[in-house]
Protein backbone atom coordinates (compact mmCIF):
# COMPACT_ATOMS: atom_id res chain seq x y z
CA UNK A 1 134.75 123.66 116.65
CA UNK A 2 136.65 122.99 119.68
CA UNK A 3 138.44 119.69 120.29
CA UNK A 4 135.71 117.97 122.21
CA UNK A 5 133.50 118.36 119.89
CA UNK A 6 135.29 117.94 116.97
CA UNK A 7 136.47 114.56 118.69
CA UNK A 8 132.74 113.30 119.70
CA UNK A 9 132.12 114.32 115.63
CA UNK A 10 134.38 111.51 114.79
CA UNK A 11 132.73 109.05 117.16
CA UNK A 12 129.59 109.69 116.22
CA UNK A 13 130.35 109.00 112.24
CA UNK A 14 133.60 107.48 112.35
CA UNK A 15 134.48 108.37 108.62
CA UNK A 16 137.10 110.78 107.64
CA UNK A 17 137.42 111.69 104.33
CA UNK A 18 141.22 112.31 103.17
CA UNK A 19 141.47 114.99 100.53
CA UNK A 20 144.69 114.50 98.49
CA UNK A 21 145.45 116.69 95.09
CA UNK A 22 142.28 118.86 95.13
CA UNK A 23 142.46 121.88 93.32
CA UNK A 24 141.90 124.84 95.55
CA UNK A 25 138.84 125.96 93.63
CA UNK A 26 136.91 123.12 94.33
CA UNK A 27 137.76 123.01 98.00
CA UNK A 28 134.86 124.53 99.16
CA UNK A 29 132.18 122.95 96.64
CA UNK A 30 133.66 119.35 98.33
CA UNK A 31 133.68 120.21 101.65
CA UNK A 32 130.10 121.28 101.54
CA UNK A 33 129.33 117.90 99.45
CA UNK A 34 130.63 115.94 101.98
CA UNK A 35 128.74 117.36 104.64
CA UNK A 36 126.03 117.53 103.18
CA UNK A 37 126.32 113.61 102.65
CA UNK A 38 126.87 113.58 106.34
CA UNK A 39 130.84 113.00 106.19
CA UNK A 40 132.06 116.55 108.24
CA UNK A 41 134.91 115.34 109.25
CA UNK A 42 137.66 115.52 106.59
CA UNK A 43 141.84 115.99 106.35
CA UNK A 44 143.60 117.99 103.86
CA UNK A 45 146.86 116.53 103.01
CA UNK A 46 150.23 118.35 103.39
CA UNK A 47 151.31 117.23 99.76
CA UNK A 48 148.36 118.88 98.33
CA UNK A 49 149.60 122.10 96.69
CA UNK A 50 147.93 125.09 98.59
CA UNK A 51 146.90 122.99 101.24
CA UNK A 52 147.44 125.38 104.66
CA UNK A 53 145.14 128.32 102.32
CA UNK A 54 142.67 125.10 102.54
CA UNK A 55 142.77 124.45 105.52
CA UNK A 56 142.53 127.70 106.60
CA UNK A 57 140.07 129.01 104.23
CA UNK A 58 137.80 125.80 105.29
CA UNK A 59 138.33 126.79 109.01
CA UNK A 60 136.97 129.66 107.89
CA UNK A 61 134.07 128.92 106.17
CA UNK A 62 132.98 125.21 107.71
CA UNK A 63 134.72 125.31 111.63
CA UNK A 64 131.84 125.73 113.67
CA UNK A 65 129.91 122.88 111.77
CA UNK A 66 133.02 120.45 110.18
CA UNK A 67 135.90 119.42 112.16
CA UNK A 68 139.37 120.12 109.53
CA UNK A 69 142.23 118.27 110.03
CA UNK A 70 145.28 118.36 108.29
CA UNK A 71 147.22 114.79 106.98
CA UNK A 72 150.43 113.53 105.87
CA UNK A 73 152.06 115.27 108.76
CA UNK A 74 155.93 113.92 108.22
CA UNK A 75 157.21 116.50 111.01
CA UNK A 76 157.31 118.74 113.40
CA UNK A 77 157.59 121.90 111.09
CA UNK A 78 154.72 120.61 109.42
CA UNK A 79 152.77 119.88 112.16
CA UNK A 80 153.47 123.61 113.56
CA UNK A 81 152.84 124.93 109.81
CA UNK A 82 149.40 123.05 109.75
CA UNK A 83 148.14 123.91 113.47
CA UNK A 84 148.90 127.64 112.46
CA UNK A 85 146.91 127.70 109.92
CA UNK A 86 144.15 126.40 111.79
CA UNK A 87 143.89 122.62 111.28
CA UNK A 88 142.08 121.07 114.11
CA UNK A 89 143.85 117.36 114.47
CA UNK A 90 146.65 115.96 113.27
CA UNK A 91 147.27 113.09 110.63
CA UNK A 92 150.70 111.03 109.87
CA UNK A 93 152.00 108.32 107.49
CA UNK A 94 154.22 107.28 110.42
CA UNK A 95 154.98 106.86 114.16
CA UNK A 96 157.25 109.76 114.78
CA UNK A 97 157.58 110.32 118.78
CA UNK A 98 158.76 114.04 118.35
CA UNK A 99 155.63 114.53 116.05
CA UNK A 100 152.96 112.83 118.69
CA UNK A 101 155.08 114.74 121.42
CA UNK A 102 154.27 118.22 119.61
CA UNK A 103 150.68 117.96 119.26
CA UNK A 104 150.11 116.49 122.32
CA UNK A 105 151.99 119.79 123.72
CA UNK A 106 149.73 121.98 121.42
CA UNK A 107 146.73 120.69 122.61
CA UNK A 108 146.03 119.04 119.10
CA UNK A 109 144.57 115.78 118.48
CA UNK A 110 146.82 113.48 116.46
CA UNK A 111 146.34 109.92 114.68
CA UNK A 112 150.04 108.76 113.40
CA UNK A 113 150.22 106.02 111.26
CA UNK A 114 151.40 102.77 112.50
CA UNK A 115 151.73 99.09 111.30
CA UNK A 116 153.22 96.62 112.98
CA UNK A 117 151.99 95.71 117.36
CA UNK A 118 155.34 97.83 118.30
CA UNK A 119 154.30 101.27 116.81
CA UNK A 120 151.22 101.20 117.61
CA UNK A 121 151.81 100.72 121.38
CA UNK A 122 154.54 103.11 121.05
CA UNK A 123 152.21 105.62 119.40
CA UNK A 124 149.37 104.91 122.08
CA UNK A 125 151.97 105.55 124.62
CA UNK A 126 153.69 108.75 123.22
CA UNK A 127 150.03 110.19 123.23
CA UNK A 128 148.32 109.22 120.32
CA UNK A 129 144.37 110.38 120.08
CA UNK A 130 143.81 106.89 118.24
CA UNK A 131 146.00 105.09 116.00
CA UNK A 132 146.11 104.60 112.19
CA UNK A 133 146.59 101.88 110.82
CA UNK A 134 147.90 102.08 107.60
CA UNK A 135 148.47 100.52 105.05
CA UNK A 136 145.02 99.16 105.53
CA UNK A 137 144.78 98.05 101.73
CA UNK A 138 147.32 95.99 101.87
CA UNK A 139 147.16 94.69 105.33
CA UNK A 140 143.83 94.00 104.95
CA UNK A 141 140.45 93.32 107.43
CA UNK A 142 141.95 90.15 108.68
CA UNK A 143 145.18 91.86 110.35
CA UNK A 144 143.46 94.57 111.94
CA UNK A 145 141.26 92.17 113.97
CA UNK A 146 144.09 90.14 114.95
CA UNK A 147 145.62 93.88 116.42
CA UNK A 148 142.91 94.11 118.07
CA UNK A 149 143.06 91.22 119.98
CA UNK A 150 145.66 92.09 122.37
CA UNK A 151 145.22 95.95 121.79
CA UNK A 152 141.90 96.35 122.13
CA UNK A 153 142.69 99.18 124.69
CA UNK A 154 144.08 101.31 121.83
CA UNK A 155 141.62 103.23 119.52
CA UNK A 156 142.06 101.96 115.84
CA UNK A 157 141.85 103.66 112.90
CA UNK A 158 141.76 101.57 109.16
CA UNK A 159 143.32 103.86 106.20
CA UNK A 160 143.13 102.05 102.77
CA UNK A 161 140.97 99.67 101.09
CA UNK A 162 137.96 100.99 102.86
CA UNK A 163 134.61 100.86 100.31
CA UNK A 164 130.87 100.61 100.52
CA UNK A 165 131.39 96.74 100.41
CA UNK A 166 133.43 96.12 103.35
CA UNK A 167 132.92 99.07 105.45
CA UNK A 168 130.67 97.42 108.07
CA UNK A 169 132.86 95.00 108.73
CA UNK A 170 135.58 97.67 109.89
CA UNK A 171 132.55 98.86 112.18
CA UNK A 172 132.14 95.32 113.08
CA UNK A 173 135.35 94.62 114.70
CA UNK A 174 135.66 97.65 116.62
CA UNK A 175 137.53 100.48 114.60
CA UNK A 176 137.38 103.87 115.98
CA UNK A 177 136.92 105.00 112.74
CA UNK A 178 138.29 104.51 109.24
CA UNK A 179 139.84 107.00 106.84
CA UNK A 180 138.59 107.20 102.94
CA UNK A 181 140.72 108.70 100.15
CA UNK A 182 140.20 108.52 96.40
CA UNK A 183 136.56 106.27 96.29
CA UNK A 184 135.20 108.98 97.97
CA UNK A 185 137.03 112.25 97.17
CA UNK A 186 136.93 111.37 93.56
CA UNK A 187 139.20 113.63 91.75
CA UNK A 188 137.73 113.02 87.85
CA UNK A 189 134.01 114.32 89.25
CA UNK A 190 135.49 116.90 91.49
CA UNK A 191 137.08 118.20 88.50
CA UNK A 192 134.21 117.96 87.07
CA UNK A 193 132.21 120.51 89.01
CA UNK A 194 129.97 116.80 90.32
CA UNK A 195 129.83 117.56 94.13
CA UNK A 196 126.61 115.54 93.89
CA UNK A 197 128.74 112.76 93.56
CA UNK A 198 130.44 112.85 96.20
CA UNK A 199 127.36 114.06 98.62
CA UNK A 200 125.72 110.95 97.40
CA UNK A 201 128.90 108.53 97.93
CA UNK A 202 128.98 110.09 100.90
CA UNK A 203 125.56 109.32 102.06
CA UNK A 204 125.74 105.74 101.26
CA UNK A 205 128.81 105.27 103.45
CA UNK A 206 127.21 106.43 106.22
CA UNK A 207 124.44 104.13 105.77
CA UNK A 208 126.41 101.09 104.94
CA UNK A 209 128.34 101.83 108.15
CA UNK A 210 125.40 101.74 110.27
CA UNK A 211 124.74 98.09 108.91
């Protein structure tokens, strides 16, 4: 999946499940739950052991229909690591210029993570796809509006604290998308061998989303 496509993906469902401490031999059974539950966009974290054979095995496997990112991008020999093995976009935990600078050099689409009105406007202007804002749990609904106020020229993304309950609200106020960890990639019914879980948790994101 090429970058435009892979991009329009994300604006069309605007959920993008972050897969943190999966076990490589369920990597395939969860990326085919999650699209199957309509969520194929998804980002396998750098701190995940085995995570560039993920990412390249899902390339593999899901590219032409699933758009695989990689996340918790801390630098640029990550970021280099994770574009050679195939990831498609770029996720960080930070605003690190030299980072943005790289991917936006390789071509690659990348959301760094931001918090306060300063990084994100630095982010934006470095070259930032869309910014993350994260922590998003902590921060909460509330603050993200308020960003958006004066920034409303800057595509926002809200990491943390994102559930069925509260996710049309993020749609509400204008978020580019949001990013969904543990509710979603559950790691107990992964383990488990219950994809159906997570097709189903899935599905009832995307339809809470809509409103």
């Amino acid at each position: 999946m090429d970058r435009e496509q892979g991009l329009q993906l994300i604006e069309k469902v605007r959920i993008v499940a972050i897969v943190r401490g999966v076990e490589e031999r369920h990597i395939e059974g969860l990326a085919d739950a999650l699209a199957s539950g309509g969520v194929p966009v998804m980002e396998v974290t750098l701190n995940t052991p085995g995570a560039l054979g993920m990412i390249e095995r899902l390339q593999t496997r899901f590219g032409e229909r699933m758009y695989i990112g990689a996340g918790t991008v801390v630098d640029v020999d990550d970021a280099r690591k994770a574009l050679d093995a195939g990831a498609s976009y770029l996720v960080t935990p930070n605003t690190d210029e030299q980072v943005i600078r790289y991917a936006v050099e390789r071509g690659a689409p990348i959301f760094p993570g931001a918090m306060t009105p300063t990084e994100v406007v630095k982010a934006w202007k470095v070259g930032a796809t869309a910014v993350k804002i994260f922590p998003g749990a902590s921060l909460g609904i509330g603050y993200i509006k308020e960003l958006m106020g004066p920034l409303n020229h800057i595509p926002m993304i809200a990491v943390g604290g994102v559930n069925e309950d509260n996710i049309a609200e993020f749609m509400k106020i204008g978020c580019y998308g949001v990013g969904i960890g543990g509710s979603l990639v559950n790691l107990k019914e992964i383990a488990a061998g219950n994809f159906a879980w997570v097709r189903d948790k899935a599905a009832r994101l995307v339809e809470r989303s809509r409103g």
